[in-house]
Protein backbone atom coordinates (compact mmCIF):
# COMPACT_ATOMS: atom_id res chain seq x y z
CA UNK A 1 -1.70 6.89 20.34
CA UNK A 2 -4.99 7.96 19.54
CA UNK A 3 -7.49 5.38 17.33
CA UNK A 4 -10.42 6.47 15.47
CA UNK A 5 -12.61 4.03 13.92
CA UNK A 6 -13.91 5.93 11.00
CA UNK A 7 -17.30 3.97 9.40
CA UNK A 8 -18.18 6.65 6.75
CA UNK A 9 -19.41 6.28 3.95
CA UNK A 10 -17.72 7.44 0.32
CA UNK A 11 -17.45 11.35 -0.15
CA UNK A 12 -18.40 10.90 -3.69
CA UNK A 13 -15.76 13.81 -4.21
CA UNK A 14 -13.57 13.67 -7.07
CA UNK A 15 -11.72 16.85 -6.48
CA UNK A 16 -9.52 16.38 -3.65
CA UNK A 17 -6.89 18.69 -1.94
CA UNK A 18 -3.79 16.11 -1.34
CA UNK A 19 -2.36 13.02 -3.49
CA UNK A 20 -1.78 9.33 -2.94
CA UNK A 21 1.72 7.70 -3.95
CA UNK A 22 1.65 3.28 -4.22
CA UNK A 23 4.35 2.02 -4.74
CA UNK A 24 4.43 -1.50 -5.77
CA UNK A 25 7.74 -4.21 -5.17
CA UNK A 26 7.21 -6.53 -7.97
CA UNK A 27 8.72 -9.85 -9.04
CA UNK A 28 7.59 -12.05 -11.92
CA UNK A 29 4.56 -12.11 -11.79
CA UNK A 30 2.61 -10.22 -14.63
CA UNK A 31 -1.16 -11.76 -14.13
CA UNK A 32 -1.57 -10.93 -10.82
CA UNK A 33 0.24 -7.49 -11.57
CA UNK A 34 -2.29 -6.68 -14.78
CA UNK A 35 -4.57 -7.14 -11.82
CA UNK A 36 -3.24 -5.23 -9.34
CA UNK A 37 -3.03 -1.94 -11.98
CA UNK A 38 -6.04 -2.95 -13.08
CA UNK A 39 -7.41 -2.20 -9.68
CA UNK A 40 -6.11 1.49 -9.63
CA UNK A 41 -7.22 2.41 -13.06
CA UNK A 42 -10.53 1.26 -11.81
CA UNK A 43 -11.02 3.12 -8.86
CA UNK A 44 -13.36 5.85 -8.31
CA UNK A 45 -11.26 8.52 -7.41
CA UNK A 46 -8.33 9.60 -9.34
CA UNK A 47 -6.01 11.71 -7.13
CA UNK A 48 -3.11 8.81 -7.23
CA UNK A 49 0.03 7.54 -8.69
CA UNK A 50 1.51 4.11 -8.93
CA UNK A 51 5.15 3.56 -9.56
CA UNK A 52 5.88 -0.05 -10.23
CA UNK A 53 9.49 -1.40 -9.39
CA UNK A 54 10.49 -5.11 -10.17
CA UNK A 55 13.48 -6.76 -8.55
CA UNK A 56 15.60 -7.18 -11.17
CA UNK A 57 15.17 -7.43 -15.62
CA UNK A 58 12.13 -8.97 -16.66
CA UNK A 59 11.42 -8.74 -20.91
CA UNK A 60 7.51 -9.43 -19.27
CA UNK A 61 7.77 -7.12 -16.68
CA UNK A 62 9.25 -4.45 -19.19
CA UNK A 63 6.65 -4.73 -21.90
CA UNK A 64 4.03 -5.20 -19.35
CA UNK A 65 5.15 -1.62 -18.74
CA UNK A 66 5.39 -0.34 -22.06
CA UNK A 67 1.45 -1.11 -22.35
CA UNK A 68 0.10 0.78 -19.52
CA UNK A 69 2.58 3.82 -20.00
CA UNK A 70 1.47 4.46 -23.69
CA UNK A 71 -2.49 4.06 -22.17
CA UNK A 72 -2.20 6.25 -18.30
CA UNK A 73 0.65 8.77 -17.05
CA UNK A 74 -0.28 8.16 -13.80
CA UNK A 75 1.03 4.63 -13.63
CA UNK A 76 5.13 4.39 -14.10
CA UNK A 77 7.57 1.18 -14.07
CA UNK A 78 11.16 0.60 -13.72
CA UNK A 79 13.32 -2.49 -12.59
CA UNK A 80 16.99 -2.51 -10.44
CA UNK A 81 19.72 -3.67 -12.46
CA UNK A 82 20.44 -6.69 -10.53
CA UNK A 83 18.03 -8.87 -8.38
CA UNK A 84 17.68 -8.22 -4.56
CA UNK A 85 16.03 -11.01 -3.63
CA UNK A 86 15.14 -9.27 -0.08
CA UNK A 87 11.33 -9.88 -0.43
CA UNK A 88 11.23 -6.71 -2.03
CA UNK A 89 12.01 -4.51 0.56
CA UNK A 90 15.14 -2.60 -1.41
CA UNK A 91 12.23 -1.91 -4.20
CA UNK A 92 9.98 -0.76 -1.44
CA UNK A 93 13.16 1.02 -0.05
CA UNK A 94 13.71 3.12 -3.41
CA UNK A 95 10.05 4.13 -4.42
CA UNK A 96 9.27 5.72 -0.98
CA UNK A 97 12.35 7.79 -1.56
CA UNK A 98 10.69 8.52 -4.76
CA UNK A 99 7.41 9.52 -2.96
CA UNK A 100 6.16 13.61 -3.15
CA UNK A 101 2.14 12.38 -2.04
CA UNK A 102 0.71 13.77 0.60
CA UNK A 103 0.02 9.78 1.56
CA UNK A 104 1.74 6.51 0.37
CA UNK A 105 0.70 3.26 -0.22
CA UNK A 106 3.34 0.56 -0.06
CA UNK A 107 1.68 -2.86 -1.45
CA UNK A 108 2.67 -5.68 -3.68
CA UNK A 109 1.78 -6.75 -7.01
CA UNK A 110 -0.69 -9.94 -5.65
CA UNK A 111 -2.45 -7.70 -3.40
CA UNK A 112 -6.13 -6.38 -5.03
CA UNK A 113 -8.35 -3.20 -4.17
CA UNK A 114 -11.93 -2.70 -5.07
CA UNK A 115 -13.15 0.48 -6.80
CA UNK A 116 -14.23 2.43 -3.72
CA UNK A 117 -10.91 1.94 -1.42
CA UNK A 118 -9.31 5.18 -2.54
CA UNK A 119 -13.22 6.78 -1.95
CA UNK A 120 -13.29 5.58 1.59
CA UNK A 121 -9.91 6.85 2.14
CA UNK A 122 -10.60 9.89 1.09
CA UNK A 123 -13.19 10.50 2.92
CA UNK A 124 -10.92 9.46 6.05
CA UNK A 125 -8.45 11.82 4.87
CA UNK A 126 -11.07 14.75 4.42
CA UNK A 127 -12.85 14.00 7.84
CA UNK A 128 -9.92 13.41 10.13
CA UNK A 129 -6.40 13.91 8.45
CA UNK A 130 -5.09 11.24 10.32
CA UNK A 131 -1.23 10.00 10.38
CA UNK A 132 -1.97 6.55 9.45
CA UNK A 133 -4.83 5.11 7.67
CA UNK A 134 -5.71 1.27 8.57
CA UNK A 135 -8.32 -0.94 6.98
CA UNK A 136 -9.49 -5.12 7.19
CA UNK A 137 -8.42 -7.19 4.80
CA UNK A 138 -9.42 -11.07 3.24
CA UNK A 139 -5.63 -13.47 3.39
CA UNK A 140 -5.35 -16.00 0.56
CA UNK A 141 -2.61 -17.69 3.12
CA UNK A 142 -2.80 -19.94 6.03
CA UNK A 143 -1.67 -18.95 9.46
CA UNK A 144 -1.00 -15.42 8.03
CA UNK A 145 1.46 -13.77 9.99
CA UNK A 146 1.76 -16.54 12.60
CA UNK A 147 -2.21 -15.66 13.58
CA UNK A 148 -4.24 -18.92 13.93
CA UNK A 149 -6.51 -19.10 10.89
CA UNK A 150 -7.13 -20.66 7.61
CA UNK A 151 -6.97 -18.89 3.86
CA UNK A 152 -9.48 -16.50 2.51
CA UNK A 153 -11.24 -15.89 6.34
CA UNK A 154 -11.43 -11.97 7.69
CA UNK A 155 -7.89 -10.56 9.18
CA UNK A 156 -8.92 -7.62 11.62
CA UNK A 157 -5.83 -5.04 10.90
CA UNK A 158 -4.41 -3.41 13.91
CA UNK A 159 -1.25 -1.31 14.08
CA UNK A 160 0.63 -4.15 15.94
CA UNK A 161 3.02 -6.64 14.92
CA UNK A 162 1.81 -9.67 13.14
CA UNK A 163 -1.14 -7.67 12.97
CA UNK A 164 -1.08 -5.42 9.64
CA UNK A 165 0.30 -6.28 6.07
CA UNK A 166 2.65 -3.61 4.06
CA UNK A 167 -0.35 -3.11 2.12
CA UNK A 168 -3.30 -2.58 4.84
CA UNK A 169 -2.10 0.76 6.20
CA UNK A 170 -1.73 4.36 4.23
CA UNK A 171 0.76 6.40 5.83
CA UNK A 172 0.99 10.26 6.09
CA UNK A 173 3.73 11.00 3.41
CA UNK A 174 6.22 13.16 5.85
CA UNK A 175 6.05 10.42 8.46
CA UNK A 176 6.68 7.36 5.79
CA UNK A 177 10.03 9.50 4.09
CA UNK A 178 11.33 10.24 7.58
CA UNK A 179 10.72 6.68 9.12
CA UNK A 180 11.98 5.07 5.58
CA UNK A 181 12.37 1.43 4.78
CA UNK A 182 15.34 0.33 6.35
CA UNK A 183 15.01 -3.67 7.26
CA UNK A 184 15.60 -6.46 4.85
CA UNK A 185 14.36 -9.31 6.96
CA UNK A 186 11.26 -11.17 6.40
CA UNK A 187 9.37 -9.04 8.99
CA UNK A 188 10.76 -5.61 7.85
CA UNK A 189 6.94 -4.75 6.98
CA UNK A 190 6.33 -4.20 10.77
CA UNK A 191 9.31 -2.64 11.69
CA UNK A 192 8.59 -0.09 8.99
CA UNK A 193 5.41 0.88 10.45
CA UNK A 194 7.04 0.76 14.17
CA UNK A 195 9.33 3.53 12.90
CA UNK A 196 6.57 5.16 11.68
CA UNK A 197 4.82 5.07 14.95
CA UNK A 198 8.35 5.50 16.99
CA UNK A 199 9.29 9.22 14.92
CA UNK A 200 5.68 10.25 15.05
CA UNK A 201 5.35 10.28 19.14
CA UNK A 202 2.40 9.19 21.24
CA UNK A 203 -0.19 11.78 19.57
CA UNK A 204 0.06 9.56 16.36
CA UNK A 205 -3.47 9.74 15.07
CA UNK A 206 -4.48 6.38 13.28
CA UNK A 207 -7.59 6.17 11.55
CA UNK A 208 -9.50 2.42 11.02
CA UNK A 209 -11.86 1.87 8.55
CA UNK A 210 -13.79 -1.51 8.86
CA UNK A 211 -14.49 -2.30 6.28
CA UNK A 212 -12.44 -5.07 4.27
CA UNK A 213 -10.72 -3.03 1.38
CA UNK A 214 -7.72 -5.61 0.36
CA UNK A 215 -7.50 -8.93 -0.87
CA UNK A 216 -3.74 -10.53 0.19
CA UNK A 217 -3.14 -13.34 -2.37
């Protein structure tokens, strides 16, 4: 495994050669999801899409959707038929079959970006087309993850076990379809990326940006 720490600074590019997929496991909650797309439709670059998927019917959910689809093409929305209740994972499971990016984001609908995070990836992306794209984050929870510390302090990301969220990490499209999202446990999150890091072989190239570029409700 070989880890870059990558510290610079936005291209200011809005052109760029590859795309970004998100996909987003939702469930019930439509503030913190207005938020969430809010985020995207704010950020400086434009080269994504974000597909939307709630466990199960929701009238909110749905016309929550009808909203942004009428306003931006690049954001779509769809619900299962019946309710997983898998902490999401089946959603998550579904949209990265969905995925054509050249990278994918999985996150959730309480997780928030600021305007420049797709800028600074980007310029990752352009400098050192990495496999795997890691960045810091700010948890809203205590003991996140089992790690010894209290809500809303700095959690240093690292490609480890109890060590990365589902949404702190950008993965290499080819690599995130072939690894898939198979688990349906509570820690699923890390055995996705394990996969990830499993099929892609000890030259895996993972990039870190630190710089904190997610806010974990």
């Amino acid at each position: 495994m070989k880890l870059v720490e990558f510290r610079g600074d936005p291209s200011g590019l809005r052109e760029h050669g590859h795309k970004i997929d998100i996909v987003c496991s939702a469930y019930k909650r439509p503030g913190q999801l207005k938020v969430l797309i809010q985020c995207f439709l704010n950020q400086e670059d434009a080269n994504w899409n974000l597909h939307v998927i709630h466990d199960g019917p929701c009238e909110s959910f749905s016309q929550l959707g009808r909203t942004y689809r009428n306003d931006n093409l690049q954001c779509k929305f769809s619900a299962s038929q019946e309710r997983s209740n898998d902490y999401g994972h089946s959603q998550r499971a579904k949209g990265l079959e969905q995925t054509t990016a050249d990278y994918v984001l999985i996150t959730n609908d309480d997780n928030y970006y600021p305007p420049s995070f797709l800028s600074y990836i980007n310029s990752a992306i352009h400098s050192v087309n990495p496999d795997v794209i890691l960045y810091d984050m700010v948890h809203g929870h205590h003991f996140p993850g089992g790690r010894y510390q209290l809500s809303n302090c700095l959690f240093q990301v690292y490609f480890a076990r109890e060590s990365i969220d589902i949404g702190a990490a950008i993965v290499r499209g080819s690599l995130a379809r072939e690894a898939g999202f198979h688990g349906r446990d509570f820690s699923a999150d890390a055995t996705y990326f394990e996969d990830i890091k499993r099929i892609a072989g000890p030259d895996i190239l993972i990039v870190k940006i630190p710089r904190i570029l997610l806010y974990h409700n």
